[in-house]
C-alpha atoms as a PDB file:
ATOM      1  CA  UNK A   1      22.211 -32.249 -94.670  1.00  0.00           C
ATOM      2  CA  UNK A   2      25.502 -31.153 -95.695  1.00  0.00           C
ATOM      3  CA  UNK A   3      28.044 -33.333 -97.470  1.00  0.00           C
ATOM      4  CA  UNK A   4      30.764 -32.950 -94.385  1.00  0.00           C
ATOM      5  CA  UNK A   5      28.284 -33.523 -91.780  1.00  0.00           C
ATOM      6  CA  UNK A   6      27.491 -36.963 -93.018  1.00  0.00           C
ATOM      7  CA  UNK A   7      31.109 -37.519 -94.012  1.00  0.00           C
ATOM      8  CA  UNK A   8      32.734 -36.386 -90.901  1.00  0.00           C
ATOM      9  CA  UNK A   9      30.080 -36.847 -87.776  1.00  0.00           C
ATOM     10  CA  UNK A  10      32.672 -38.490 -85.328  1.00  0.00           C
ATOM     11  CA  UNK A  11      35.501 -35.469 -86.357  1.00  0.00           C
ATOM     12  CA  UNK A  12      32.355 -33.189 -85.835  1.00  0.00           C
ATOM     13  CA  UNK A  13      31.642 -34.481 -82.483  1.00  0.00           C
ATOM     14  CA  UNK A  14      35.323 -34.353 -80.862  1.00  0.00           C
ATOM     15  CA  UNK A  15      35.185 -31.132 -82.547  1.00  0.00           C
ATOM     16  CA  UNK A  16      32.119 -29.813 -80.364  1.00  0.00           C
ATOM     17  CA  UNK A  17      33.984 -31.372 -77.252  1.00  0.00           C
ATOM     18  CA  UNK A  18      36.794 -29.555 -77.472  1.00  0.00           C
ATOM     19  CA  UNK A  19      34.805 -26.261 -77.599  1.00  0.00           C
ATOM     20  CA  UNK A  20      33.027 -27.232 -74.835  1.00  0.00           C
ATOM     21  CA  UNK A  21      35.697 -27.829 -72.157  1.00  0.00           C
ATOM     22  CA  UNK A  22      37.068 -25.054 -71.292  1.00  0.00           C
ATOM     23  CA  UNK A  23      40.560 -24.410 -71.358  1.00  0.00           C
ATOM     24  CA  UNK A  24      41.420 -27.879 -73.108  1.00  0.00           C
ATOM     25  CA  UNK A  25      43.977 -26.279 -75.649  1.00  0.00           C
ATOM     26  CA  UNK A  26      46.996 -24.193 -74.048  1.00  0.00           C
ATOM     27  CA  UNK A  27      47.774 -21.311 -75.762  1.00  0.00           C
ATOM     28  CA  UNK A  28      51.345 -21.491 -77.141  1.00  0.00           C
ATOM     29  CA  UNK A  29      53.389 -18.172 -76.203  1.00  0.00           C
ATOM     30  CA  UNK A  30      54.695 -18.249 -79.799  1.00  0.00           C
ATOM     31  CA  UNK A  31      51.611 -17.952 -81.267  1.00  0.00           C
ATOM     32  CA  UNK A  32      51.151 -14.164 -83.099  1.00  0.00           C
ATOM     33  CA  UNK A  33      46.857 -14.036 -82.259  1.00  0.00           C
ATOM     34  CA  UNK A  34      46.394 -13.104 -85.713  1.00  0.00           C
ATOM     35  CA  UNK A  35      49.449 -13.984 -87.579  1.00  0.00           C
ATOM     36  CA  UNK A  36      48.065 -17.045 -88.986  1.00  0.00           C
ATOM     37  CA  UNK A  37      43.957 -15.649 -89.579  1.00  0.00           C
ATOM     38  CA  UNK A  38      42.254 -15.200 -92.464  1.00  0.00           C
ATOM     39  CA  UNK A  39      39.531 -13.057 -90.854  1.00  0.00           C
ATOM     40  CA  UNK A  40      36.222 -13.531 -93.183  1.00  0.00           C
ATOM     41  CA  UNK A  41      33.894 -10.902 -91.055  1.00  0.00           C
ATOM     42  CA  UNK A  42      32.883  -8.807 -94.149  1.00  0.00           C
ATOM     43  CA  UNK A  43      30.622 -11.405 -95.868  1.00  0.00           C
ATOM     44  CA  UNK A  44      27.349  -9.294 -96.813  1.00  0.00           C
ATOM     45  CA  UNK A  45      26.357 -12.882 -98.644  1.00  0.00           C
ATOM     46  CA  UNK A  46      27.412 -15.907 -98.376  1.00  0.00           C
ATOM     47  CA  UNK A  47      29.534 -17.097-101.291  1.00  0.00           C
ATOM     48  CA  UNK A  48      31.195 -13.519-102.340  1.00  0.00           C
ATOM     49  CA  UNK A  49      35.343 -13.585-101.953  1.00  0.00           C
ATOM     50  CA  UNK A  50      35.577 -12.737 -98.312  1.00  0.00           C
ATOM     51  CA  UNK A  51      38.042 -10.129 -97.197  1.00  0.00           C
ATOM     52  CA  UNK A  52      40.664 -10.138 -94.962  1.00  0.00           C
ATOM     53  CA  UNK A  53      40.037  -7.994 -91.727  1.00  0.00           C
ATOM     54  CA  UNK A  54      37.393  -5.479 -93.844  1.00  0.00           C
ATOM     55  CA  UNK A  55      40.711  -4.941 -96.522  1.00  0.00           C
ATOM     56  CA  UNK A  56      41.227  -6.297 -99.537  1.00  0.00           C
ATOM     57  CA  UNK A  57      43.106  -9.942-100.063  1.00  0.00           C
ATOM     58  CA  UNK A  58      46.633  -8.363 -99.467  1.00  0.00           C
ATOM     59  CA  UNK A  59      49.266  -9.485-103.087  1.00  0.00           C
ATOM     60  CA  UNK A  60      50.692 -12.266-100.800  1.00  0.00           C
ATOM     61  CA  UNK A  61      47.624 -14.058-100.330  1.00  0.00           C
ATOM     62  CA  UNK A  62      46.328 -14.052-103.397  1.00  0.00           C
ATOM     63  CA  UNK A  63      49.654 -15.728-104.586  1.00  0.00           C
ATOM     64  CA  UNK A  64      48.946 -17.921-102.463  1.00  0.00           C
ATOM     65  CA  UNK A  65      45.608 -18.844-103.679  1.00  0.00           C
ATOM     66  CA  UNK A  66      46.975 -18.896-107.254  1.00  0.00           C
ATOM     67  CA  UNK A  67      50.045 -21.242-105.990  1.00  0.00           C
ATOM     68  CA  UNK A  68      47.530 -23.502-104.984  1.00  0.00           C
ATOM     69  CA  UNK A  69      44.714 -23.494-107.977  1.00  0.00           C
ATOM     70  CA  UNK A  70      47.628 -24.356-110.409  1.00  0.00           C
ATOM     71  CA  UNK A  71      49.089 -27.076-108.603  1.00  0.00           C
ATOM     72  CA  UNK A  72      45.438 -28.310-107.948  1.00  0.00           C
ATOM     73  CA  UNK A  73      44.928 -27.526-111.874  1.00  0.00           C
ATOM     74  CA  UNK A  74      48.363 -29.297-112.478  1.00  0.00           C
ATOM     75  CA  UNK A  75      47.389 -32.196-110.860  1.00  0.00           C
ATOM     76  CA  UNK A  76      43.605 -32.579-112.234  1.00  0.00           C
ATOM     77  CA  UNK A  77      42.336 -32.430-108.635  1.00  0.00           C
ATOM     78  CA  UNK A  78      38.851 -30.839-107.752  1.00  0.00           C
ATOM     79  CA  UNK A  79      39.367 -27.740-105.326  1.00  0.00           C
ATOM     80  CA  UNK A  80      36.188 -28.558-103.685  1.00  0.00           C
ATOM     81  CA  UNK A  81      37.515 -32.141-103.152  1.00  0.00           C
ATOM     82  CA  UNK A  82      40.982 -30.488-102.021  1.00  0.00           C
ATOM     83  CA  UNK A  83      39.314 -28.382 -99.742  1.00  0.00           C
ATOM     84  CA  UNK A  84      36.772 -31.015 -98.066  1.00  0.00           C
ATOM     85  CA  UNK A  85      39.980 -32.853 -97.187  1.00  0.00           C
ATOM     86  CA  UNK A  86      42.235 -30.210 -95.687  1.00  0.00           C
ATOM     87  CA  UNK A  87      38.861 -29.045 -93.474  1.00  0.00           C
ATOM     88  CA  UNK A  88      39.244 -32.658 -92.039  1.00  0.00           C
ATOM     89  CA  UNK A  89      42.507 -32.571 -91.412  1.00  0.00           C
ATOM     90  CA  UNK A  90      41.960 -29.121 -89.784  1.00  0.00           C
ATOM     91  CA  UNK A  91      38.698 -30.863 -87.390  1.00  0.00           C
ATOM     92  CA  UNK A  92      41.134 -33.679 -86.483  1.00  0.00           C
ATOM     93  CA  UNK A  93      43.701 -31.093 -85.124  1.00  0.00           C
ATOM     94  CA  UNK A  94      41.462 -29.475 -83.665  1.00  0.00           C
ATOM     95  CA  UNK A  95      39.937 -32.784 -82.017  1.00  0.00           C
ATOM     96  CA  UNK A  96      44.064 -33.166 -80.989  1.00  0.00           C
ATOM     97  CA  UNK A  97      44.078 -29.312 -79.551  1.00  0.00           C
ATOM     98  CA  UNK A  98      46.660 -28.450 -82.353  1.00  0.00           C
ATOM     99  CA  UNK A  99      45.122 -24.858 -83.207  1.00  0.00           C
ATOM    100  CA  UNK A 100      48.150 -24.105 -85.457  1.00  0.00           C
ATOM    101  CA  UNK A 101      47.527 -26.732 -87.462  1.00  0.00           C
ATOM    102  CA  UNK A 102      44.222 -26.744 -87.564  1.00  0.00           C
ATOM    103  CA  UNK A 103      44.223 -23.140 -88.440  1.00  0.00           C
ATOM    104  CA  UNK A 104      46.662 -23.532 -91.192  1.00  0.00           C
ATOM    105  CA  UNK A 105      44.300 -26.363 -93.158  1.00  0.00           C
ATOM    106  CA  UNK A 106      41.236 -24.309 -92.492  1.00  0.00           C
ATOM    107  CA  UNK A 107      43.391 -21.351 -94.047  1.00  0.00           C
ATOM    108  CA  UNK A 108      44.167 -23.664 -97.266  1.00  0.00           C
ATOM    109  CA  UNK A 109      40.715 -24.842 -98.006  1.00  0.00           C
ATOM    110  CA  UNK A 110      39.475 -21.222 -97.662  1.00  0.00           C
ATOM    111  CA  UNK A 111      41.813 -20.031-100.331  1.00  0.00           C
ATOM    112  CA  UNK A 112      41.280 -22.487-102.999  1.00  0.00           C
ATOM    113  CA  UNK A 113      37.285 -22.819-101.890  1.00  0.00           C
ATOM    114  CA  UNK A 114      35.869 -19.812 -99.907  1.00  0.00           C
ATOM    115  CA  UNK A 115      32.902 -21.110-100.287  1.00  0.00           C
ATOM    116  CA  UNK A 116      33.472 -24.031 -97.226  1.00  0.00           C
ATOM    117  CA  UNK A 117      31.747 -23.244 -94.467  1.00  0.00           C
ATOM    118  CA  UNK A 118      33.115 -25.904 -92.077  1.00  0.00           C
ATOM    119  CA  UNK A 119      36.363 -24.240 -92.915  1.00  0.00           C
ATOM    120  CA  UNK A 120      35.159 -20.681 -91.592  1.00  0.00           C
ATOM    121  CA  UNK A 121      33.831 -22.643 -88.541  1.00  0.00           C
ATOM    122  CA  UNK A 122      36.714 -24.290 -87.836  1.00  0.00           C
ATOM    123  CA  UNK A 123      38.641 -20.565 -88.378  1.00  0.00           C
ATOM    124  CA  UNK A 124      36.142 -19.415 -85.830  1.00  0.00           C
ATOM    125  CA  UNK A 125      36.070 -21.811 -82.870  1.00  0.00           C
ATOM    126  CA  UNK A 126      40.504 -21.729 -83.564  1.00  0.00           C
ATOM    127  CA  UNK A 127      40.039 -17.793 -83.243  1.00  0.00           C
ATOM    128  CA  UNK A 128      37.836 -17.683 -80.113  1.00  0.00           C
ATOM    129  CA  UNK A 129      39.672 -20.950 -78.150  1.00  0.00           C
ATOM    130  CA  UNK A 130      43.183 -20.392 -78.883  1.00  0.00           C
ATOM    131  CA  UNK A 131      43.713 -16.514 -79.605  1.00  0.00           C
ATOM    132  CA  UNK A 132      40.720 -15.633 -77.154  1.00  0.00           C
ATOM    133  CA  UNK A 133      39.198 -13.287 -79.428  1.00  0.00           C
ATOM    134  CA  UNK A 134      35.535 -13.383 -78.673  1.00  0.00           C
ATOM    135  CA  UNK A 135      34.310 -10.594 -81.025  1.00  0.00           C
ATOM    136  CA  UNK A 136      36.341 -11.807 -83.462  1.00  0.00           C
ATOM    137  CA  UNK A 137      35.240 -15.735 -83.196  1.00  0.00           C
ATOM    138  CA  UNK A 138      31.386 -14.911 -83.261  1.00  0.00           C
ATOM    139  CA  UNK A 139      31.435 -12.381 -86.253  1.00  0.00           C
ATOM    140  CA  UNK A 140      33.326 -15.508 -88.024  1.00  0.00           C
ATOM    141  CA  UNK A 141      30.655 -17.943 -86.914  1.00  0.00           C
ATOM    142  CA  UNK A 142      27.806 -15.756 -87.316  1.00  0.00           C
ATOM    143  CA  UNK A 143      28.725 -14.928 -91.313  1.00  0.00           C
ATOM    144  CA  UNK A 144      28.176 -18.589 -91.091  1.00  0.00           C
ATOM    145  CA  UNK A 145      24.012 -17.904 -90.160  1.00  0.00           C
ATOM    146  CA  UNK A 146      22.807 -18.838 -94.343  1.00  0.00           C
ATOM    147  CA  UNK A 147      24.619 -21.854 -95.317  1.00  0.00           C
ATOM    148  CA  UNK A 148      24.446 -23.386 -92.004  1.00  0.00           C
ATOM    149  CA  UNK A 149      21.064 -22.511 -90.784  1.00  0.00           C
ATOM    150  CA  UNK A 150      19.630 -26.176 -90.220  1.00  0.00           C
ATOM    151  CA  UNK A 151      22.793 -27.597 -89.137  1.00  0.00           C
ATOM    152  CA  UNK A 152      22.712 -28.429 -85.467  1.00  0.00           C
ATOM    153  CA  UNK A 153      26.152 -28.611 -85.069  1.00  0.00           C
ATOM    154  CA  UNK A 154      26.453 -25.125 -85.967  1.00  0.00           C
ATOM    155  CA  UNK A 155      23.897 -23.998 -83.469  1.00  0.00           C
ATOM    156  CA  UNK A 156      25.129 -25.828 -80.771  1.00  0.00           C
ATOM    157  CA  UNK A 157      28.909 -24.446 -81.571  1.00  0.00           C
ATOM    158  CA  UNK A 158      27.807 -21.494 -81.652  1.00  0.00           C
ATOM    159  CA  UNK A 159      25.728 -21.145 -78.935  1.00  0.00           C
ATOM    160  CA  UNK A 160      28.384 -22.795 -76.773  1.00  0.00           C
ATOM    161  CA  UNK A 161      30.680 -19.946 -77.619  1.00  0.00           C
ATOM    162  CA  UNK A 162      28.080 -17.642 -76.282  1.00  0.00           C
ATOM    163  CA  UNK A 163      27.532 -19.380 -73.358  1.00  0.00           C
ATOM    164  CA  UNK A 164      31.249 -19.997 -72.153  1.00  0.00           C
ATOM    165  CA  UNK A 165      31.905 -15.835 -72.824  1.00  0.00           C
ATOM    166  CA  UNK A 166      28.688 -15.104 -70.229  1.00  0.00           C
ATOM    167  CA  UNK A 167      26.170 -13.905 -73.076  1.00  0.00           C
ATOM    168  CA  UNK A 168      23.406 -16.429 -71.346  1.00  0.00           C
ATOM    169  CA  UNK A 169      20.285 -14.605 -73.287  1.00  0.00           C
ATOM    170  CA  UNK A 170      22.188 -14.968 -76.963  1.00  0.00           C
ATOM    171  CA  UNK A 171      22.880 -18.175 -75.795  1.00  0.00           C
ATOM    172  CA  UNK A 172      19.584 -19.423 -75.031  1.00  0.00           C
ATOM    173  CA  UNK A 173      18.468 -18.082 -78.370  1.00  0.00           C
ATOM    174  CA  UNK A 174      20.438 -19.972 -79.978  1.00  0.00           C
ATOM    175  CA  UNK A 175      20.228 -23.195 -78.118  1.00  0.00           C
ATOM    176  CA  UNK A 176      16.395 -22.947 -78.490  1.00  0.00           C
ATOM    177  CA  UNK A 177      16.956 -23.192 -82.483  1.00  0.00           C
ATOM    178  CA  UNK A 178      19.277 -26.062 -81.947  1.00  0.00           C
ATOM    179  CA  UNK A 179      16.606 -27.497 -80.513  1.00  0.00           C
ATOM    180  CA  UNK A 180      14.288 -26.883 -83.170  1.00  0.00           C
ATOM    181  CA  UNK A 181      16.538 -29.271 -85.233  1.00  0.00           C
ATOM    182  CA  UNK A 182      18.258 -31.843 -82.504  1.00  0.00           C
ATOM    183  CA  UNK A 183      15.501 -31.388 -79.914  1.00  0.00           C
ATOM    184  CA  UNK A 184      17.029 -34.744 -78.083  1.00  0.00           C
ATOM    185  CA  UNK A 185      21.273 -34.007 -78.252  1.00  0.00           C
ATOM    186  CA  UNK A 186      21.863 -33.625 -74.572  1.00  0.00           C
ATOM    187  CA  UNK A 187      24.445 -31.274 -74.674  1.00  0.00           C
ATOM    188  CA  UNK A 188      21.641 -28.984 -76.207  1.00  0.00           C
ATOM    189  CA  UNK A 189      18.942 -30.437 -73.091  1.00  0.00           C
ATOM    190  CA  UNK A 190      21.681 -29.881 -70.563  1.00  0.00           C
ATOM    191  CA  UNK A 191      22.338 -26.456 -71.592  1.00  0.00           C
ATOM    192  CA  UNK A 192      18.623 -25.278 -72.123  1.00  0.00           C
ATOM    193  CA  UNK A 193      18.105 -26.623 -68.479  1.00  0.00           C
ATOM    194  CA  UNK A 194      21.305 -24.399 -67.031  1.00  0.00           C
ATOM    195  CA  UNK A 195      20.253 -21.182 -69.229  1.00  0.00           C
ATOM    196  CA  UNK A 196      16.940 -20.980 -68.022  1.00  0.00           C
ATOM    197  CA  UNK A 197      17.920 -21.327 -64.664  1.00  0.00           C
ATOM    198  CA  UNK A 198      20.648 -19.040 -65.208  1.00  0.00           C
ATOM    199  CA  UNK A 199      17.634 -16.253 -66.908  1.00  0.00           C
ATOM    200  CA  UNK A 200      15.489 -17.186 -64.020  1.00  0.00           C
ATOM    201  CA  UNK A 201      12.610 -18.866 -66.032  1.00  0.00           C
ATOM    202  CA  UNK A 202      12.031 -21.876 -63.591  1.00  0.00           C
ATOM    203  CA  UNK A 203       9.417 -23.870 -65.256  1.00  0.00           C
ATOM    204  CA  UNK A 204      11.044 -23.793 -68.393  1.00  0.00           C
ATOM    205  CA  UNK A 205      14.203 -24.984 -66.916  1.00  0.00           C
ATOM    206  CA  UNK A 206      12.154 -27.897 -64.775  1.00  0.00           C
ATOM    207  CA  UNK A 207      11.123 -29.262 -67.778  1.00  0.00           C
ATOM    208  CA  UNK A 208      14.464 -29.335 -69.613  1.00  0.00           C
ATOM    209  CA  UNK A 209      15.483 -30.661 -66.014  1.00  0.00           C
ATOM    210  CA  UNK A 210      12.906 -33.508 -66.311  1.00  0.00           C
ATOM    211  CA  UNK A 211      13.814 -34.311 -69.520  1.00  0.00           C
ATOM    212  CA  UNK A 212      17.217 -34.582 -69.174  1.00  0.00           C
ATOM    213  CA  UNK A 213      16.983 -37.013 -66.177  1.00  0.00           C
ATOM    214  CA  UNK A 214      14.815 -38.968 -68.433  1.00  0.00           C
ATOM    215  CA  UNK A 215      17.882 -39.128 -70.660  1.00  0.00           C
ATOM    216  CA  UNK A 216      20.034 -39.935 -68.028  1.00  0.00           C
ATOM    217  CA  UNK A 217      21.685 -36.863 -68.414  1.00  0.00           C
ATOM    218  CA  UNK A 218      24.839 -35.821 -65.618  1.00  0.00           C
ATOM    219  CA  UNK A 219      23.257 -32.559 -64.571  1.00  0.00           C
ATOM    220  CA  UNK A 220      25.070 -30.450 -62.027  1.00  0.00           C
ATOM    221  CA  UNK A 221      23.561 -31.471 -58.681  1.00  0.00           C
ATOM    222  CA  UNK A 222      23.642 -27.668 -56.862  1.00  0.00           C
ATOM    223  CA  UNK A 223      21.725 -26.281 -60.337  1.00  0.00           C
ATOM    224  CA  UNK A 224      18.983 -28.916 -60.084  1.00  0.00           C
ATOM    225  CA  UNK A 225      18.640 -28.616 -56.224  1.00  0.00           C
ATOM    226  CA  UNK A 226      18.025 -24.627 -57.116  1.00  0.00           C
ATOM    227  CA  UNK A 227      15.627 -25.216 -60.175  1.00  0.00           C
ATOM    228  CA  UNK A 228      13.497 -27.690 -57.825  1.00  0.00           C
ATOM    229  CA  UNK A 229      13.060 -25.368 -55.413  1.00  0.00           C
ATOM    230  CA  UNK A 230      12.782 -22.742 -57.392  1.00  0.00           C
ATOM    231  CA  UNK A 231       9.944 -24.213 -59.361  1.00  0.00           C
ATOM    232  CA  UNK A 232       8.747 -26.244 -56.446  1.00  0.00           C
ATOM    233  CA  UNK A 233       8.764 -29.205 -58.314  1.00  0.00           C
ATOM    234  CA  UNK A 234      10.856 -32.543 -58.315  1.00  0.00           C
ATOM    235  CA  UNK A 235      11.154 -31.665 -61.905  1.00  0.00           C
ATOM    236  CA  UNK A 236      11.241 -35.890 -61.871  1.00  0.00           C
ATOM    237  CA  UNK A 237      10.060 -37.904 -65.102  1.00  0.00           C
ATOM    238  CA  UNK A 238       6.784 -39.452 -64.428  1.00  0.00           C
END
């Protein structure tokens, strides 16, 4: 299990929450959508120097980067340690709806440590919730795919993404392997039991139903009225 995800479960959690309800952050009408983005959707392999929209690193930024390593350097401080810590900070703005901020640490810790993949999460769910960029926020969390690949949260994140921008059969897909690895989270139950309904495979979606009132799960009460009859079942636990 990753060294954040043991480190930072509760940040991880309020993180997932805040993706999940919609419109939770508002969108500041100062904010330039991609003034503040490091946009890592050219990774052909996870762990080469990303780029920055398909260009190369413009001069700027790679002062930055070399701003930072020396005053890291300087200071005898790890960059992996540096970087761990600003990708908290970043999760706990994000936890607080502060996308600016949030964006800004994830930014740092990318610079000094592209190789952070919580970082490039947190980049992604800042880039689809606050700037609305869908395309953008999936190609971000989908270079993600290798480092991540038995990380629940990830799944779940970005699955939810999926979900909330009407893309119910990616969704699904990626729920199911969420499941493969948290098979009893009930944010992953609930939402297998809505996507099935939602790509009309009833008994799949009784079952999830069953299980999740087994869990005492809050289900919506007009989607399991339709999967019941649907399935003509009580879809009930036994």
């Amino acid at each position: 299990m990753p060294q954040i995800l043991i480190r930072y479960p509760v940040v991880l959690l309020l993180l997932l929450l805040v993706l999940l309800l919609a419109g939770c952050g508002q969108k500041s009408s100062q904010v330039d959508p991609k003034g503040d983005r490091v946009d890592v959707v050219t990774l052909p392999k996870f762990g080469l120097d990303p780029h920055w929209g398909g260009r190369e690193i413009p001069t700027e930024i790679r002062q930055q980067r070399e701003a930072l390593l020396q005053g890291l350097a300087e200071r005898k401080a790890e960059p992996n340690d540096f970087a761990l810590e600003v990708t908290e900070t970043g999760w706990n703005a994000m936890a607080e709806a502060d996308f600016n901020t949030a964006m800004r640490r994830f930014n740092q810790a990318w610079l000094v440590q592209p190789q952070t993949p919580y970082a490039i999460m947190g980049m992604a769910m800042v880039v689809f919730e606050r700037d609305g960029d869908v395309k953008g926020g999936l190609m971000l969390m989908q270079s993600l795919e290798q480092p991540l690949a038995e990380d629940g949260f990830y799944w779940i994140n970005r699955a939810s993404m999926k979900k909330r921008s009407g893309m119910h059969s990616e969704a699904l897909e990626d729920f199911q392997r969420a499941a493969r690895i948290a098979p009893d989270n009930t944010i992953v139950v609930k939402s297998l039991a809505e996507l099935f309904h939602v790509t009309q495979n009833y008994p799949a979606a009784c079952a999830m139903l069953t299980k999740a009132r087994g869990m005492n799960v809050d289900m919506d009460a007009q989607i399991a009225r339709s999967i019941e009859q649907k399935s003509s079942s009580s879809c009930s636990p036994a």
